[in-house]
Each structure stands twice: as structure tokens, then as C-alpha cells.
PDB file of N, CA and C in Angstrom:
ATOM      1  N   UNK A   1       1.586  33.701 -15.173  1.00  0.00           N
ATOM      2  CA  UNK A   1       1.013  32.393 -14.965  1.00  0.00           C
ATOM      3  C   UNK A   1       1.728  31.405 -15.894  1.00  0.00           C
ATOM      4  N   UNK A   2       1.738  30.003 -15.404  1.00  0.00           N
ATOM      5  CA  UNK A   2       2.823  29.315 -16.071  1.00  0.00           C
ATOM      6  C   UNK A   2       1.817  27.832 -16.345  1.00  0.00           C
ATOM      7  N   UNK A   3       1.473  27.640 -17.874  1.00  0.00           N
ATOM      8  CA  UNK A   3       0.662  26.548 -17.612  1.00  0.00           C
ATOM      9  C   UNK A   3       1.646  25.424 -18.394  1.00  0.00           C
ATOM     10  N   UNK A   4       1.298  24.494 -18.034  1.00  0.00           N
ATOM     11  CA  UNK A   4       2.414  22.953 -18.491  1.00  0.00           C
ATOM     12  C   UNK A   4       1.693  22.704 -19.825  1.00  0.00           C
ATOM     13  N   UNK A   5       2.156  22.450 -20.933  1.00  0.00           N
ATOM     14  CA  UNK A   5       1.782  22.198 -21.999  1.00  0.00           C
ATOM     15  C   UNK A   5       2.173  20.675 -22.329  1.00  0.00           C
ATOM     16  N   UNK A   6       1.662  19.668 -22.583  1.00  0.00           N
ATOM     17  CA  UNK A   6       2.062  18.499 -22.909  1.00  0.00           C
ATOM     18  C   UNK A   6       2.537  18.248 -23.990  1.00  0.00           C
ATOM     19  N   UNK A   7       3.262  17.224 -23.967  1.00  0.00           N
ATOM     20  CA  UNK A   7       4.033  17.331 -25.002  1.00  0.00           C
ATOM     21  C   UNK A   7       3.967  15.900 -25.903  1.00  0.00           C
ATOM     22  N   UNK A   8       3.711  15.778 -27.195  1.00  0.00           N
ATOM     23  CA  UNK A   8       2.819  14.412 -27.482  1.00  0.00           C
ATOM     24  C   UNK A   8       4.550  13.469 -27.711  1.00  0.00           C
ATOM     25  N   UNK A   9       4.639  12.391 -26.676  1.00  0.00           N
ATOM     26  CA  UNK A   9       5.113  11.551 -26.877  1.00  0.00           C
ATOM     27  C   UNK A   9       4.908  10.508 -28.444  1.00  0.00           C
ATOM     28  N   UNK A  10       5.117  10.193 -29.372  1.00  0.00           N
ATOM     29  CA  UNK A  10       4.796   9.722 -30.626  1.00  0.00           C
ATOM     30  C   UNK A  10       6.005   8.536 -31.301  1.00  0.00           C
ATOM     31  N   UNK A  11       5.821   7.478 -31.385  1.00  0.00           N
ATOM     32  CA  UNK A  11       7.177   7.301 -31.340  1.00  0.00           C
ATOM     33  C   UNK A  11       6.468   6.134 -32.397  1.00  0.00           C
ATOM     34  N   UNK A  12       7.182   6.225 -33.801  1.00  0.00           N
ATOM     35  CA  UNK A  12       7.116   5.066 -35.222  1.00  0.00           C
ATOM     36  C   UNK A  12       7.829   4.275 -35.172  1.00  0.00           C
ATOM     37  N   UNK A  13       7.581   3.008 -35.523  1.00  0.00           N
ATOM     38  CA  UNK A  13       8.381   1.959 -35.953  1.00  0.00           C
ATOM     39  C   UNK A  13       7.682   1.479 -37.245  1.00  0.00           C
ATOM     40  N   UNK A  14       8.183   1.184 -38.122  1.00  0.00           N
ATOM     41  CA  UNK A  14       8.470   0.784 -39.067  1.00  0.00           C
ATOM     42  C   UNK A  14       8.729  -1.052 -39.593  1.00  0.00           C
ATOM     43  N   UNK A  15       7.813  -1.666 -39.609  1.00  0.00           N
ATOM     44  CA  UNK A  15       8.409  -3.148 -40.245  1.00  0.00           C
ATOM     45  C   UNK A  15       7.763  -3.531 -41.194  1.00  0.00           C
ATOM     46  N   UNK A  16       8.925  -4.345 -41.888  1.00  0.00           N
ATOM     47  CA  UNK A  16       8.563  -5.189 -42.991  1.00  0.00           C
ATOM     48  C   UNK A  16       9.166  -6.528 -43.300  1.00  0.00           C
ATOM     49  N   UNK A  17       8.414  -7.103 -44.399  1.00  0.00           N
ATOM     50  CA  UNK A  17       8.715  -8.708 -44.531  1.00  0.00           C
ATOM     51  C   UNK A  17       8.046  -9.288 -43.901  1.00  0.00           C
ATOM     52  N   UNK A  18       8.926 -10.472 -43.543  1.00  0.00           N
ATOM     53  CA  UNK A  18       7.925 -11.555 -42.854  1.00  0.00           C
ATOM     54  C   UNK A  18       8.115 -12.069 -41.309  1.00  0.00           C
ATOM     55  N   UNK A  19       7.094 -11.534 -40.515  1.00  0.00           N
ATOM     56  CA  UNK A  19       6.671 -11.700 -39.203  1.00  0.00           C
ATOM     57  C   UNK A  19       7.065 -12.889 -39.162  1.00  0.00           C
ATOM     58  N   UNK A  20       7.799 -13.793 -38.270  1.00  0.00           N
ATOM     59  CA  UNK A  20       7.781 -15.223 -38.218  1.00  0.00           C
ATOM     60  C   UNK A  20       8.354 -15.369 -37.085  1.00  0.00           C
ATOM     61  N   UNK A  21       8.786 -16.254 -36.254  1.00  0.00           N
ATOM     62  CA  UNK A  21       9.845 -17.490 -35.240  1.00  0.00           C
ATOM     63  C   UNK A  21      10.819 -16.781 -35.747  1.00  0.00           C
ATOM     64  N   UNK A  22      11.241 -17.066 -36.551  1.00  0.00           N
ATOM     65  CA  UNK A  22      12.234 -17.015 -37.068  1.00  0.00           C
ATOM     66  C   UNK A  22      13.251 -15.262 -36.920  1.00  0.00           C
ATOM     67  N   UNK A  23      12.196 -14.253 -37.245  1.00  0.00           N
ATOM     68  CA  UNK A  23      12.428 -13.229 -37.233  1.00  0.00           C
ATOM     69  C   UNK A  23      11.734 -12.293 -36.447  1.00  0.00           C
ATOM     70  N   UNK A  24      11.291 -12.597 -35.207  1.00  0.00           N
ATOM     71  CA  UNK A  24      10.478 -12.238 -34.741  1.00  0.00           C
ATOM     72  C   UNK A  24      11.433 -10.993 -33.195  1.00  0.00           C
ATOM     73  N   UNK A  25      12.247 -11.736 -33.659  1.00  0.00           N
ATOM     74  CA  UNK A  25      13.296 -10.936 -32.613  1.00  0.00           C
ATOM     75  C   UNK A  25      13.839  -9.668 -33.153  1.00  0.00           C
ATOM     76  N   UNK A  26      13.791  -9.666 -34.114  1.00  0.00           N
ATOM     77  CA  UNK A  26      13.759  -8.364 -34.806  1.00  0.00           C
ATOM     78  C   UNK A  26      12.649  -7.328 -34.410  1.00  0.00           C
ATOM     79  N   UNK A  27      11.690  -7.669 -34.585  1.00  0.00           N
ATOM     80  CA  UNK A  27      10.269  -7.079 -33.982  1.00  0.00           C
ATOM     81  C   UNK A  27      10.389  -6.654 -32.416  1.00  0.00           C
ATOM     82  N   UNK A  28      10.809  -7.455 -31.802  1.00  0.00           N
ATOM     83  CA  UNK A  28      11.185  -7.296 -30.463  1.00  0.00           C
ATOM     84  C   UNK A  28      12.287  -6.260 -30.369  1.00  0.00           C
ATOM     85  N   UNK A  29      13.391  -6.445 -30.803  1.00  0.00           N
ATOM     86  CA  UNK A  29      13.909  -5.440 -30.714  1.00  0.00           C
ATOM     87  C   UNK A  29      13.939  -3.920 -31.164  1.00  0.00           C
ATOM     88  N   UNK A  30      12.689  -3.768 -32.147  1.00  0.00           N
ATOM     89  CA  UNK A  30      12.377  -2.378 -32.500  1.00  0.00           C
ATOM     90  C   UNK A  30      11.267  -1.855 -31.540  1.00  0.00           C
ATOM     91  N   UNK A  31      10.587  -2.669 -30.817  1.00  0.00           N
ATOM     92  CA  UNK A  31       9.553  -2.209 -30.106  1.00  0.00           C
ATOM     93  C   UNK A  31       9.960  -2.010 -28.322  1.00  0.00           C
ATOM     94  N   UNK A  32      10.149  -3.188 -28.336  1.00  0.00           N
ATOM     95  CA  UNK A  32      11.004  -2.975 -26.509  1.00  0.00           C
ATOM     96  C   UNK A  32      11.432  -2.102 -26.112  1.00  0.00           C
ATOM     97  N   UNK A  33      12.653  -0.909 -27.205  1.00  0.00           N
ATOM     98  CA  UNK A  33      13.047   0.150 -26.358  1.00  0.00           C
ATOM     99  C   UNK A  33      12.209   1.272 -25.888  1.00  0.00           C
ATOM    100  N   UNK A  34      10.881   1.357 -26.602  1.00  0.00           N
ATOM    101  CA  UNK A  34      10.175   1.993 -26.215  1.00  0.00           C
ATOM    102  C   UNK A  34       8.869   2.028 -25.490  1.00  0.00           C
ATOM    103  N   UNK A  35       9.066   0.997 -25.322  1.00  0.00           N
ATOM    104  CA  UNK A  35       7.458   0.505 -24.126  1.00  0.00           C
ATOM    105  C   UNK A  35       7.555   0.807 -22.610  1.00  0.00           C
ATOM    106  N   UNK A  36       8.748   1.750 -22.217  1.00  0.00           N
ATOM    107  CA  UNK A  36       9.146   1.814 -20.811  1.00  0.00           C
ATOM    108  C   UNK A  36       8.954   2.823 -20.482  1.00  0.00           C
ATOM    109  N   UNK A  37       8.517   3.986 -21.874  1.00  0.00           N
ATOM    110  CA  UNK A  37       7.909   5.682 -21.990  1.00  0.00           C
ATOM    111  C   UNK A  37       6.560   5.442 -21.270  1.00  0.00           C
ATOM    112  N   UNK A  38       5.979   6.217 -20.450  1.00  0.00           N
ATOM    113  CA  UNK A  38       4.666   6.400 -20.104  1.00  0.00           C
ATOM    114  C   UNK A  38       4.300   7.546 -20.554  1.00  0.00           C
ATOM    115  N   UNK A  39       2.861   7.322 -21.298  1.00  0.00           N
ATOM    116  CA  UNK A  39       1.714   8.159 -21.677  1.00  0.00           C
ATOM    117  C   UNK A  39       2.704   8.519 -23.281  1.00  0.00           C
ATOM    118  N   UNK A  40       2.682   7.465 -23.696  1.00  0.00           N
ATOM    119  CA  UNK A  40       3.266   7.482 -25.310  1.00  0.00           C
ATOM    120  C   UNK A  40       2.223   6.724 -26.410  1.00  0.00           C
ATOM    121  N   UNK A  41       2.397   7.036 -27.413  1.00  0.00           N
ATOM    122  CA  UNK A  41       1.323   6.531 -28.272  1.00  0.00           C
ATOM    123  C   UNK A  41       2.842   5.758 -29.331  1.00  0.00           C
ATOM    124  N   UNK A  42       2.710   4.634 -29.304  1.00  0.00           N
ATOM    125  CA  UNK A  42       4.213   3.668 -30.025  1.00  0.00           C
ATOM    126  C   UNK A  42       3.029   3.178 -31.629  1.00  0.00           C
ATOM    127  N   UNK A  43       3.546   3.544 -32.448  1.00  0.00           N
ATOM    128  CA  UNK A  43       3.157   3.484 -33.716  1.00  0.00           C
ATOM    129  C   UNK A  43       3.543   2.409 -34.385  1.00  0.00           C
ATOM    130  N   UNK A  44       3.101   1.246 -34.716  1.00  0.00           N
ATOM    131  CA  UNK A  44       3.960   0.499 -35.665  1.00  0.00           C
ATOM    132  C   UNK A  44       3.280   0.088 -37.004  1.00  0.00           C
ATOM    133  N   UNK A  45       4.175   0.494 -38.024  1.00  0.00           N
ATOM    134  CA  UNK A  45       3.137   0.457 -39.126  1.00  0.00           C
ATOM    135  C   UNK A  45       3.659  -0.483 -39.726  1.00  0.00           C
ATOM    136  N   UNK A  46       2.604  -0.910 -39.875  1.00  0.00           N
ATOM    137  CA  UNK A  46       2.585  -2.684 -40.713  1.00  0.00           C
ATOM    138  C   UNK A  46       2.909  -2.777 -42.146  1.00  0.00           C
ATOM    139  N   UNK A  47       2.546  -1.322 -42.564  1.00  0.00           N
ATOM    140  CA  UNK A  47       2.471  -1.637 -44.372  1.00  0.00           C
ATOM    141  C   UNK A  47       3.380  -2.363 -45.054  1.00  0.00           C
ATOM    142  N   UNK A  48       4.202  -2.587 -44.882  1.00  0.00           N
ATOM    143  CA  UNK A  48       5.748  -3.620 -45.198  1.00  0.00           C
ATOM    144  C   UNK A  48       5.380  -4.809 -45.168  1.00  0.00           C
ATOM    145  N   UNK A  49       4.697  -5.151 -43.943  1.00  0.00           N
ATOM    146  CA  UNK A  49       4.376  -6.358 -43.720  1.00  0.00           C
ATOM    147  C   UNK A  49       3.864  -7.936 -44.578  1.00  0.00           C
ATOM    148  N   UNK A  50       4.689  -8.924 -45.106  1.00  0.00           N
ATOM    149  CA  UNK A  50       3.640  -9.474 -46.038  1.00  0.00           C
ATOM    150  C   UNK A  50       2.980 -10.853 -45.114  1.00  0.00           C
ATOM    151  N   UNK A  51       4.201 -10.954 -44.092  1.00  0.00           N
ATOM    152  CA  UNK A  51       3.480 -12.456 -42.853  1.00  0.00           C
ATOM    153  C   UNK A  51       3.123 -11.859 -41.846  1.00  0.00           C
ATOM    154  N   UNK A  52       2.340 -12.199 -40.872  1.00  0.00           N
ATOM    155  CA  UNK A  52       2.335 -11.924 -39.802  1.00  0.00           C
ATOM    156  C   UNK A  52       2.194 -12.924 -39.467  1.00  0.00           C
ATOM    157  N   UNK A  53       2.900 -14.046 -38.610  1.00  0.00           N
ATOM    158  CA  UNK A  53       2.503 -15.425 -37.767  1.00  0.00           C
ATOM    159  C   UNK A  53       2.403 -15.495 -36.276  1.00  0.00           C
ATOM    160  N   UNK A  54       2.179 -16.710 -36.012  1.00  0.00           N
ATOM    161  CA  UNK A  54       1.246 -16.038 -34.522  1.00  0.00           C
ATOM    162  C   UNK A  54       2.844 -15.759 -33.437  1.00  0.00           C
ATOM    163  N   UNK A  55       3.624 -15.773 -33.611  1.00  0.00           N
ATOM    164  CA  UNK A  55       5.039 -15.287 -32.780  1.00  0.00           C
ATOM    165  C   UNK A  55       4.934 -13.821 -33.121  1.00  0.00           C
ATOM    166  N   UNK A  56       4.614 -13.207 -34.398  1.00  0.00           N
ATOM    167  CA  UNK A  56       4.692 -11.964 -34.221  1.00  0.00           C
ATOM    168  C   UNK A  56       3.343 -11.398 -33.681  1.00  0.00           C
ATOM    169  N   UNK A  57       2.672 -12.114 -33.885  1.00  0.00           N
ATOM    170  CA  UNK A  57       1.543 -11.544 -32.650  1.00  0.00           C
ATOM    171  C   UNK A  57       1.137 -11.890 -31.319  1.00  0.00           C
ATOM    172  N   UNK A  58       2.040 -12.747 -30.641  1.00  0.00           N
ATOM    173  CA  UNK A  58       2.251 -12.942 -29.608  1.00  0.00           C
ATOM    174  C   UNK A  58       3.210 -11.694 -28.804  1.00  0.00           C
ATOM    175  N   UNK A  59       4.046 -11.466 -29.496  1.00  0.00           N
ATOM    176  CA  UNK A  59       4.768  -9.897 -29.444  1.00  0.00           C
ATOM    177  C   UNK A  59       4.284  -8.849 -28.924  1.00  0.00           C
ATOM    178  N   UNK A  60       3.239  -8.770 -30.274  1.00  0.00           N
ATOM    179  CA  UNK A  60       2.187  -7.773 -30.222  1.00  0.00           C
ATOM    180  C   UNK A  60       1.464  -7.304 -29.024  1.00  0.00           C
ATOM    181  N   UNK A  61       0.378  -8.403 -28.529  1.00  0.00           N
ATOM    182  CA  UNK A  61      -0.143  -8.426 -27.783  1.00  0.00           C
ATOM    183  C   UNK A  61       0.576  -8.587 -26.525  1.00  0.00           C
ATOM    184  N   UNK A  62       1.663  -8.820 -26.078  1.00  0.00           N
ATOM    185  CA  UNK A  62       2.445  -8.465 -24.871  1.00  0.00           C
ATOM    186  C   UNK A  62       3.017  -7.279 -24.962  1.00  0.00           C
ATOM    187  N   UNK A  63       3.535  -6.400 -25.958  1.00  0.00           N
ATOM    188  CA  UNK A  63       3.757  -5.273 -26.238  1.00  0.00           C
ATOM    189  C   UNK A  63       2.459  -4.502 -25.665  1.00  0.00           C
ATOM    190  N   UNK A  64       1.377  -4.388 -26.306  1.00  0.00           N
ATOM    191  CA  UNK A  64       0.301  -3.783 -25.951  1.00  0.00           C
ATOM    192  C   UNK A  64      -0.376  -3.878 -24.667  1.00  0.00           C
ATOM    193  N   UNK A  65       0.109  -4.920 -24.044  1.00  0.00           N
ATOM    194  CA  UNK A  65      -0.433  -4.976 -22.314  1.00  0.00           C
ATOM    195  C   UNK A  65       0.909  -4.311 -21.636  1.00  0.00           C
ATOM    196  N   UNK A  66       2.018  -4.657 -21.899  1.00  0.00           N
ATOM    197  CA  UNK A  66       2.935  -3.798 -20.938  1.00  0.00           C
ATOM    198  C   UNK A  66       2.748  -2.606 -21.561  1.00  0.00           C
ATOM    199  N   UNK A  67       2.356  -1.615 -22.531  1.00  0.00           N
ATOM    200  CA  UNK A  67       2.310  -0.305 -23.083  1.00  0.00           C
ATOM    201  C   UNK A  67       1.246   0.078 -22.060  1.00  0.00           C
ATOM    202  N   UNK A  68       0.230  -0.602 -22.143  1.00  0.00           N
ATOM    203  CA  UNK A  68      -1.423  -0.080 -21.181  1.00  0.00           C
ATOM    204  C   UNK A  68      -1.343   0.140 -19.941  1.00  0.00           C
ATOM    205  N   UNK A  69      -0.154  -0.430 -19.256  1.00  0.00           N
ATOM    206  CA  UNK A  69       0.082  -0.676 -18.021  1.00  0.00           C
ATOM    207  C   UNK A  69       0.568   0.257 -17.637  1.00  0.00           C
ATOM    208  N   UNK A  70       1.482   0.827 -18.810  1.00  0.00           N
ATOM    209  CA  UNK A  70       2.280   2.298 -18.387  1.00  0.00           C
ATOM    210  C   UNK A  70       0.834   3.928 -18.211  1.00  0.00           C
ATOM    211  N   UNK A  71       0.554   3.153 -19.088  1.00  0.00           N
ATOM    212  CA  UNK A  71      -0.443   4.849 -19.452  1.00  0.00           C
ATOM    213  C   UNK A  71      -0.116   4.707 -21.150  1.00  0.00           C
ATOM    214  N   UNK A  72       0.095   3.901 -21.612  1.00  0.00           N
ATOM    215  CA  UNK A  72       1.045   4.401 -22.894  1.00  0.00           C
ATOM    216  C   UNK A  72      -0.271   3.344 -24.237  1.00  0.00           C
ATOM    217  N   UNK A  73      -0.033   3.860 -25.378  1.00  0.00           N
ATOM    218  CA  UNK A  73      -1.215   3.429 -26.601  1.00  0.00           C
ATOM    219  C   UNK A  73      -0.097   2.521 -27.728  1.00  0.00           C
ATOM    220  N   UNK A  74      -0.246   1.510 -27.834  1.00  0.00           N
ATOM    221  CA  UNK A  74       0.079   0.575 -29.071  1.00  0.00           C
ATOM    222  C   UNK A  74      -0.913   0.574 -30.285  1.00  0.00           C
ATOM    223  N   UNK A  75      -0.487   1.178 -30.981  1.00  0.00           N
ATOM    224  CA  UNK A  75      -1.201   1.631 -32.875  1.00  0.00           C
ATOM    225  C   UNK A  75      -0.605   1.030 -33.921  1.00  0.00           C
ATOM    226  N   UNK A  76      -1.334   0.293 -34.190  1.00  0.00           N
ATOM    227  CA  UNK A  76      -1.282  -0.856 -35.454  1.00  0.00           C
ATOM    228  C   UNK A  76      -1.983   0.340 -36.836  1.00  0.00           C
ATOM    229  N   UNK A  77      -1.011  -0.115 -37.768  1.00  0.00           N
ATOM    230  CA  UNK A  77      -1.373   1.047 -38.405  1.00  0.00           C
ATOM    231  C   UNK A  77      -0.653   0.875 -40.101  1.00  0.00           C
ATOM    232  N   UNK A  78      -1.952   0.780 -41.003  1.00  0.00           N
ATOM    233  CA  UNK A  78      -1.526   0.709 -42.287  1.00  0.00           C
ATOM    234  C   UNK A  78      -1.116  -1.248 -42.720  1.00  0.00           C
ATOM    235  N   UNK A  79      -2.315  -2.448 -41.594  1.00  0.00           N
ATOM    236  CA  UNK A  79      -1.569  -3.417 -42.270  1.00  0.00           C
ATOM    237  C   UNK A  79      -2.367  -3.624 -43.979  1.00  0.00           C
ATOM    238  N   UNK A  80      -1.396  -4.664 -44.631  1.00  0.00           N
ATOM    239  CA  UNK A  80      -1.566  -5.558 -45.941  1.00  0.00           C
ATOM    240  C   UNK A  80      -3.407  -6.599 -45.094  1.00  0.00           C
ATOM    241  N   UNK A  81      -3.535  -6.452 -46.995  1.00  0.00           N
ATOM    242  CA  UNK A  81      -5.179  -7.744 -46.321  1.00  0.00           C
ATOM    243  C   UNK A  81      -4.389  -8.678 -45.730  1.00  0.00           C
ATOM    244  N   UNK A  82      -3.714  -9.778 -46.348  1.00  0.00           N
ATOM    245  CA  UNK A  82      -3.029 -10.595 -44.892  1.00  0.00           C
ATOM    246  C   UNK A  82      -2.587 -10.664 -44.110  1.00  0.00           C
ATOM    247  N   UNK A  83      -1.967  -9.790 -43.811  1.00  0.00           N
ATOM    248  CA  UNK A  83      -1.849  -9.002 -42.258  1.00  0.00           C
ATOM    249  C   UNK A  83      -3.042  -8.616 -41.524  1.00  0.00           C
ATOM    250  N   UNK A  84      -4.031  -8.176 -42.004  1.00  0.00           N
ATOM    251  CA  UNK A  84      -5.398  -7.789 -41.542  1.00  0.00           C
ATOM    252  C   UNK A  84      -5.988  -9.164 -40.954  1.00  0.00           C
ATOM    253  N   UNK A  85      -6.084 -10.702 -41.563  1.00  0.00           N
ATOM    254  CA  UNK A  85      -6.527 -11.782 -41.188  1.00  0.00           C
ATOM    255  C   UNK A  85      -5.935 -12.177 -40.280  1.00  0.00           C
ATOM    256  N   UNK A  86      -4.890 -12.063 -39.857  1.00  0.00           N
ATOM    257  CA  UNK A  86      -3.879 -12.262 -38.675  1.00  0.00           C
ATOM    258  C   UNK A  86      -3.985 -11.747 -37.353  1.00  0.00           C
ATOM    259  N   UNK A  87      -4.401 -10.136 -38.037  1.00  0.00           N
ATOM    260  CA  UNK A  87      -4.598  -9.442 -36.830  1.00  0.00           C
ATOM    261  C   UNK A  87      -5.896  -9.552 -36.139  1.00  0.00           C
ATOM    262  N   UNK A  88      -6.553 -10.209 -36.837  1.00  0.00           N
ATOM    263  CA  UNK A  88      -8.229 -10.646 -36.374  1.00  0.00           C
ATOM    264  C   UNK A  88      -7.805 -11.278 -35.758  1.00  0.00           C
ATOM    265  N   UNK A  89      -6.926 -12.409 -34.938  1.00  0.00           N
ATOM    266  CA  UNK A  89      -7.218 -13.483 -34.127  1.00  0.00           C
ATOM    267  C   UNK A  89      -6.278 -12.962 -33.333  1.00  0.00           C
ATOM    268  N   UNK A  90      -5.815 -11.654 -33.128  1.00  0.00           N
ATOM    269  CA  UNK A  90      -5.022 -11.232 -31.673  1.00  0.00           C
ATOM    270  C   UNK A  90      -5.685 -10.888 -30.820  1.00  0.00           C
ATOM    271  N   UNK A  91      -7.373 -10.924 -30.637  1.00  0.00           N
ATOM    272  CA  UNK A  91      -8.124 -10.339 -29.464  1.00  0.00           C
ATOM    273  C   UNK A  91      -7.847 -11.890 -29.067  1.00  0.00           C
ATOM    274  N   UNK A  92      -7.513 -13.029 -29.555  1.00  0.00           N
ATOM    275  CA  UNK A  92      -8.069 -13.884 -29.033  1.00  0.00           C
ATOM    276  C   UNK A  92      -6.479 -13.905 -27.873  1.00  0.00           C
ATOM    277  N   UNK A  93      -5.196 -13.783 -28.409  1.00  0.00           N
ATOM    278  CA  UNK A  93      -3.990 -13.139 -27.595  1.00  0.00           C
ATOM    279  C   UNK A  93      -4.139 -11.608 -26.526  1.00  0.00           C
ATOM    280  N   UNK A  94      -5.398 -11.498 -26.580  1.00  0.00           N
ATOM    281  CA  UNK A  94      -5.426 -10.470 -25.529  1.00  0.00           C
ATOM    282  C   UNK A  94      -5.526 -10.682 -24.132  1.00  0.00           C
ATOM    283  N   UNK A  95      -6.342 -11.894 -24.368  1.00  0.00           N
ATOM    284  CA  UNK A  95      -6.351 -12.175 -23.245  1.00  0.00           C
ATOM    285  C   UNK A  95      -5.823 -12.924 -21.856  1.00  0.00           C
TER     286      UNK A  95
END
């Protein structure tokens, strides 16, 4: 008997500094290559983080709707307290 074992898709990113306009394409480009995996859990850990402005959470939250769409989980993970106040007003980008 042959049973399929799944296999945990897991995939980290890593940022730091400052979220901004300015640098926000950076962000984009560490996250984009992997939002096209279905049934992946994309990790990005904030702890680096000392800005988050609303371009990098505009990111965010389009990251996390094309991830959902796949089957796939966007995990915010490990931000700074000001990063934490930031990330409070991305439900309001959820929608």
C-alpha cells in the first residue's frame, strides 16, 4: 500500500530596516517569488524590522490575498513594538 505523505511547503524570508516607498521594492522582491507555490505557509519575519509604513503594508496585504487564493498561509512573525502598531491598521488593508 502506498500512502502520499505531504510534504510541508515552508518557505522564510527574512527583513530588516526600514519598510518605506522608498524601499519597499525590496520587500517585493523577496516575497513575490514565492506566492505562486500553492498550499505553502511563506514566513516573513519582521524582527529586523524598525519602520513599517503603509507601502510596506500595502505589500503585505496584497501578498496575503494572492497567497489565500492559492491555498497558501502568509505568517507575520517576530515583529518590533513599532512594527506591531503598524501592523494593527492592516485589517483595515484587508479589505
Amino acid at each position: 500500500m502506498v500512502v502520499p505523505v505531504a510534504v510541508a511547503k515552508v518557505i522564510r524570508v527574512r527583513v530588516s530596516g526600514e519598510v518605506d516607498a522608498s524601499t519597499v521594492d525590496l520587500l517585493v522582491s523577496a516575497i513575490e517569488p514565492h506566492l505562486d507555490m500553492s498550499n505553502a505557509r511563506i514566513v516573513v519575519d519582521l524582527s529586523g524590522v524598525t519602520f513599517l509604513g503603509t507601502a510596506g503594508l500595502r505589500v503585505l496585504a496584497r501578498a496575503e490575498r494572492h497567497a489565500n487564493r492559492l491555498g497558501s498561509e502568509l505568517c507575520l512573525v517576530s515583529p518590533s513594538v513599532a512594527v506591531q502598531r503598524s501592523l494593527a491598521m492592516l485589517h483595515l488593508l484587508r479589505t
